[in-house]
N, C-alpha and C. Protein backbone atom coordinates (compact mmCIF):
# COMPACT_ATOMS: atom_id res chain seq x y z
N UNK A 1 27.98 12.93 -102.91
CA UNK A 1 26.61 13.41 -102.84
C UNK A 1 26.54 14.49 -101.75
N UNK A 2 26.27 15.56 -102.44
CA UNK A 2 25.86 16.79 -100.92
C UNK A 2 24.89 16.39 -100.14
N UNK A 3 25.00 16.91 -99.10
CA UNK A 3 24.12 17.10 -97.68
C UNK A 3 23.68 17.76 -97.16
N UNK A 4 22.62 18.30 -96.90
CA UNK A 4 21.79 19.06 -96.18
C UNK A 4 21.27 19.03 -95.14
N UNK A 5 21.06 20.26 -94.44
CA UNK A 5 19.67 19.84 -93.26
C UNK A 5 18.65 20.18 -93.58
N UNK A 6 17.85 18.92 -92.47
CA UNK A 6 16.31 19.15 -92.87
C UNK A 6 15.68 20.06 -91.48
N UNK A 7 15.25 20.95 -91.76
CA UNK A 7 14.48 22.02 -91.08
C UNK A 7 13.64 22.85 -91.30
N UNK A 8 12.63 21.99 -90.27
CA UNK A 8 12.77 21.52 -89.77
C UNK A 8 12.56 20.09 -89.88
N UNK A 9 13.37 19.67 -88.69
CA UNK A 9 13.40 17.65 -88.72
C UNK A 9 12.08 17.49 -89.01
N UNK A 10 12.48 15.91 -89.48
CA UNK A 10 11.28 14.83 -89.81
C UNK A 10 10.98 13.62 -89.04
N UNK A 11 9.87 13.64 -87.75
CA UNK A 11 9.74 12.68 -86.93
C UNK A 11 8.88 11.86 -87.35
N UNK A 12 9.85 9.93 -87.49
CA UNK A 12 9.08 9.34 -87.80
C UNK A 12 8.53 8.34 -86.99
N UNK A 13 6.80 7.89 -87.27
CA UNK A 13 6.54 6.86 -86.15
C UNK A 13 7.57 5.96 -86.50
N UNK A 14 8.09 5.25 -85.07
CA UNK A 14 8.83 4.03 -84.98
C UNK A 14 9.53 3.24 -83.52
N UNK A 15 9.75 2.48 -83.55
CA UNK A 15 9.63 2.18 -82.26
C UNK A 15 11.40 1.92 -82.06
N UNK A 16 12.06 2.47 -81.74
CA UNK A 16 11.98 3.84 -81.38
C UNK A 16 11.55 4.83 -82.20
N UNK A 17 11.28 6.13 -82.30
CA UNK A 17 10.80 6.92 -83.45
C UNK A 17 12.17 7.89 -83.96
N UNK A 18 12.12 7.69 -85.09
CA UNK A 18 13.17 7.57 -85.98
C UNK A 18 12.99 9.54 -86.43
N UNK A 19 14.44 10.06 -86.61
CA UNK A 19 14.36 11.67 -86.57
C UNK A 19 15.66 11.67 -87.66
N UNK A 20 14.60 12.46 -88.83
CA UNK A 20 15.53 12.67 -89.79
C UNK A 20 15.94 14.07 -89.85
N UNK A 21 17.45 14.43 -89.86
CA UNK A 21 17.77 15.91 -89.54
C UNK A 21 18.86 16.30 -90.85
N UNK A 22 19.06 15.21 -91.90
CA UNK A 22 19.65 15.62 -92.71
C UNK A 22 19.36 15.00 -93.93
N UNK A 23 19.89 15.65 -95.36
CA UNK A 23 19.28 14.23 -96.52
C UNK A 23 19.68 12.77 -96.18
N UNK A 24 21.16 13.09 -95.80
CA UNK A 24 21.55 11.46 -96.17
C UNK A 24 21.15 10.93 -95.25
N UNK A 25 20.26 11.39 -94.08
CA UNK A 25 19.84 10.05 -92.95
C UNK A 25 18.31 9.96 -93.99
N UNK A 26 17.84 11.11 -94.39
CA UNK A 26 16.69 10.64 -95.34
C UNK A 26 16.73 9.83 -96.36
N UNK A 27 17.77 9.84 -97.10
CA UNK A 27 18.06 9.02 -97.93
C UNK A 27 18.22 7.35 -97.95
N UNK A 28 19.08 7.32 -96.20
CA UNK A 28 19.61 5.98 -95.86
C UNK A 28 18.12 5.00 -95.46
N UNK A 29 17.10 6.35 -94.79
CA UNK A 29 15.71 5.46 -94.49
C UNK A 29 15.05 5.21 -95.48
N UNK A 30 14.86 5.96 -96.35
CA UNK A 30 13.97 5.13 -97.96
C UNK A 30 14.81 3.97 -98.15
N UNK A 31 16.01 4.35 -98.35
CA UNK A 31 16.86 3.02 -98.91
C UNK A 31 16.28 1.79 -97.59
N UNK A 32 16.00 2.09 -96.68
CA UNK A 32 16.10 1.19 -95.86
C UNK A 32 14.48 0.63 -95.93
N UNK A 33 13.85 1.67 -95.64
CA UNK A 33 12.74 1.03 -95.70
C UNK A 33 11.80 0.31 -97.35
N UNK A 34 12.20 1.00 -98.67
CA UNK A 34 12.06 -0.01 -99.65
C UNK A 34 12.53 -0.82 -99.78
N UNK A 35 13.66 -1.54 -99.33
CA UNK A 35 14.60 -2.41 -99.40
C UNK A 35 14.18 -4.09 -99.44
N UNK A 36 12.76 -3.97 -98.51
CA UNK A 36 11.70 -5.78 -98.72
C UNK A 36 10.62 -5.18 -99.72
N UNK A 37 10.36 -3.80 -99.71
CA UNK A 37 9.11 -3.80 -100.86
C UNK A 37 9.28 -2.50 -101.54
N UNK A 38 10.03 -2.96 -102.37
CA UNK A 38 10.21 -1.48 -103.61
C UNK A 38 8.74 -0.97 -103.78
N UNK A 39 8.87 0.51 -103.96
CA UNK A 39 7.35 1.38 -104.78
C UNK A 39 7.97 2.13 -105.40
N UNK A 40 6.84 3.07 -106.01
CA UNK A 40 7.36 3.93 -107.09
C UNK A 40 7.07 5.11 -106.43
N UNK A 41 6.29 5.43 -105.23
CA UNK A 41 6.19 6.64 -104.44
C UNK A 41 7.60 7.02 -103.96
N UNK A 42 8.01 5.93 -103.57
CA UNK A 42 9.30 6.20 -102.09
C UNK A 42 10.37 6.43 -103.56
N UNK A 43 10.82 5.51 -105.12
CA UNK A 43 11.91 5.76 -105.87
C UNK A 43 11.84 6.88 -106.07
N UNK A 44 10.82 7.56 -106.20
CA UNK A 44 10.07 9.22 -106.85
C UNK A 44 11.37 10.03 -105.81
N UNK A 45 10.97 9.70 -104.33
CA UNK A 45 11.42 10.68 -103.45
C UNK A 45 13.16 10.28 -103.11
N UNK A 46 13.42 9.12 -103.10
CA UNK A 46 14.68 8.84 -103.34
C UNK A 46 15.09 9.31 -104.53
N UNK A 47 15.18 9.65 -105.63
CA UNK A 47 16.04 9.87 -106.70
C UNK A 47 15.74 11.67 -106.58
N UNK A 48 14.86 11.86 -106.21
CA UNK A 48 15.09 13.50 -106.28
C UNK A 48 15.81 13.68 -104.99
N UNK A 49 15.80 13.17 -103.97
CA UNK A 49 16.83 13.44 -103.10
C UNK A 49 18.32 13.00 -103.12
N UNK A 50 18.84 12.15 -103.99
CA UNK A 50 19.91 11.97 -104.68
C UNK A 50 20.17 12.91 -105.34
N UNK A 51 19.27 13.19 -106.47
CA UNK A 51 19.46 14.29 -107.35
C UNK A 51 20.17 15.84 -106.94
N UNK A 52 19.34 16.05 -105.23
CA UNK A 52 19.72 17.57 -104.99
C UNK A 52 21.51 18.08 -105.01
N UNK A 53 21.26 18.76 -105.43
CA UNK A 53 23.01 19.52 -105.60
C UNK A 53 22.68 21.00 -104.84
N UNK A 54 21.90 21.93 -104.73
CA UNK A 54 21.86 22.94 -103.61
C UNK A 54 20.55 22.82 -102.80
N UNK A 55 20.58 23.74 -102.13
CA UNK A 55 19.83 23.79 -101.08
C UNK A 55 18.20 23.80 -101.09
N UNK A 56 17.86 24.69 -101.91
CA UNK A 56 16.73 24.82 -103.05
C UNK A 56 16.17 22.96 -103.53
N UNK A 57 16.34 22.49 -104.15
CA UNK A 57 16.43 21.50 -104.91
C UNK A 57 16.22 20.35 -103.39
N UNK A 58 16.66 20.34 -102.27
CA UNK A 58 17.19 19.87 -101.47
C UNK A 58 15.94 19.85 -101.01
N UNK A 59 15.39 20.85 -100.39
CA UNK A 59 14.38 21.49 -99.88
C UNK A 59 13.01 21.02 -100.62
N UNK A 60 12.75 21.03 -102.05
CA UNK A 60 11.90 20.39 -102.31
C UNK A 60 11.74 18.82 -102.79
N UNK A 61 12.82 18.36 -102.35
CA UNK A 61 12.55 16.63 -101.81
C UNK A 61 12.36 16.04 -100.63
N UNK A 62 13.11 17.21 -99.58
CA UNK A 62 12.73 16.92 -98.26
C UNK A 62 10.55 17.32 -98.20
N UNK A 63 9.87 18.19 -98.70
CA UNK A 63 9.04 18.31 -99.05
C UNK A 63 7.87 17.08 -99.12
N UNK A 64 8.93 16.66 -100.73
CA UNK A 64 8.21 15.29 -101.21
C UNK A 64 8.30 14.59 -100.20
N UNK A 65 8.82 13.98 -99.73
CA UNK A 65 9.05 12.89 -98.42
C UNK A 65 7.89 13.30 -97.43
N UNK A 66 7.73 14.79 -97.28
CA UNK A 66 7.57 14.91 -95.92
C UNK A 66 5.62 14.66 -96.01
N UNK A 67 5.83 14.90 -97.17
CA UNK A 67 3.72 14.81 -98.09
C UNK A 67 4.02 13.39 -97.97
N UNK A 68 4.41 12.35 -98.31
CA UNK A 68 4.77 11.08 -98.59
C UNK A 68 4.48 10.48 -97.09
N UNK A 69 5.32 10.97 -96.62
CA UNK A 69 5.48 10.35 -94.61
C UNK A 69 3.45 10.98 -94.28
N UNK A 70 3.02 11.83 -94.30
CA UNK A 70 2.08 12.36 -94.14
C UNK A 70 0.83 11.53 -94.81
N UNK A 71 1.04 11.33 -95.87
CA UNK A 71 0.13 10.22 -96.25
C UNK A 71 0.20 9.11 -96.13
N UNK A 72 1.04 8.31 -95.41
CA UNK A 72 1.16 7.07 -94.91
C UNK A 72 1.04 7.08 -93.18
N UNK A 73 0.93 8.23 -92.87
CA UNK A 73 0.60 8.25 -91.03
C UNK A 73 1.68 8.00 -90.62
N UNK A 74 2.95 8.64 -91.15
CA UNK A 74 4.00 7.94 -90.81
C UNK A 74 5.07 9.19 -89.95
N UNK A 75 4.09 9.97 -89.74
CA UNK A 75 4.95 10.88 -89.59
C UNK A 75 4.80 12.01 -88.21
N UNK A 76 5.27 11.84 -87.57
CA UNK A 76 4.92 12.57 -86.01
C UNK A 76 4.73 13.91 -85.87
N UNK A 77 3.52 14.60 -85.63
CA UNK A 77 3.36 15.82 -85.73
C UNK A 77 3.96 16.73 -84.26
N UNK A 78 4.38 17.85 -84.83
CA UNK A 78 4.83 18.46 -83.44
C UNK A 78 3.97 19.26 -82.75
N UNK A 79 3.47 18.53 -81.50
CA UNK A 79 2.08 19.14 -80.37
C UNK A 79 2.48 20.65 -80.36
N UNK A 80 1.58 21.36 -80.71
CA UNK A 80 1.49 23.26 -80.69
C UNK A 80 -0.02 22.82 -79.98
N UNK A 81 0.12 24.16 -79.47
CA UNK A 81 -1.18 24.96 -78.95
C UNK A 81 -2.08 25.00 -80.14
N UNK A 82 -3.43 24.49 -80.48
CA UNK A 82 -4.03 25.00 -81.44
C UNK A 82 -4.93 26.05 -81.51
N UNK A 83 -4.96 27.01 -82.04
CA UNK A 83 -5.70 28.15 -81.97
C UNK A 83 -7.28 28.09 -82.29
N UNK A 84 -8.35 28.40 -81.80
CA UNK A 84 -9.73 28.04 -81.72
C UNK A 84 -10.35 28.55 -83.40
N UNK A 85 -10.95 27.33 -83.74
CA UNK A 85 -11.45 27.49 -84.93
C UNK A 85 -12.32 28.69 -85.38
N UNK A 86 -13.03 29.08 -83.71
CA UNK A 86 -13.77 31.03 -83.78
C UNK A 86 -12.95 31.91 -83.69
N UNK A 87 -11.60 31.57 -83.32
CA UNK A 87 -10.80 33.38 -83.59
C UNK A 87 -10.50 33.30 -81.69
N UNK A 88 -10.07 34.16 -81.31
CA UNK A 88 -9.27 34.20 -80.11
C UNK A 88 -10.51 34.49 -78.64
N UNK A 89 -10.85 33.44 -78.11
CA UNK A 89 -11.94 33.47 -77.27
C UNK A 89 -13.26 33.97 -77.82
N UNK A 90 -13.56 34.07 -78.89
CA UNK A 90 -15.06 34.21 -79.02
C UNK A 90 -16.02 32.90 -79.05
N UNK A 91 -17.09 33.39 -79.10
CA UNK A 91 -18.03 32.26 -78.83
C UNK A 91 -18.43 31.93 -80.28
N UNK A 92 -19.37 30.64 -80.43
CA UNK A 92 -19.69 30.48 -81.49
C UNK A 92 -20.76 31.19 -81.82
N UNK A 93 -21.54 31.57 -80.53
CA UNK A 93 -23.15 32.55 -80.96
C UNK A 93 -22.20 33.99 -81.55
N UNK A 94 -21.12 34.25 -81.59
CA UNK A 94 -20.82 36.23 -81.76
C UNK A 94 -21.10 36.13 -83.08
């Protein structure tokens, strides 16, 4: 099975918090974490990440996962500066 990196990584909540930087560590955590309770969300994203053979293909399962981790709160966002919802120092009266 080919291997890829994921980039960028995928930080997951966990205690410790768990950092996926390639398929097959992505792969090994679905396997790991369906493993007491199969779904059909997580087989979806496991078998297309089995599936990938280039990079492309690769890329949009790391994707699926990463919408997947995102809708389960499962997934550690990386703290940026956020830019002001009015545009760069303006006020809300301009």
């Amino acid at each position: 099975m080919p291997d890829f990196p994921i980039d960028p990584e995928l930080r997951i909540r966990a205690s410790p918090p768990i950092v996926l930087r390639r398929t097959t560590e992505a792969i090994e955590f679905i396997r790991k974490t369906t493993l007491s309770s199969p779904n059909r969300a997580w087989e979806e994203v496991l078998q297309s990440l089995e599936a990938a053979r280039d990079e492309w293909t690769a890329m949009e399962a790391v994707v699926h996962l990463e919408l997947l981790l995102e809708a389960r709160n499962m997934l550690i966002e990386e703290s940026r500066p956020r830019a002001s919802a009015f545009g760069h120092g303006q006020s809300r009266a301009a």
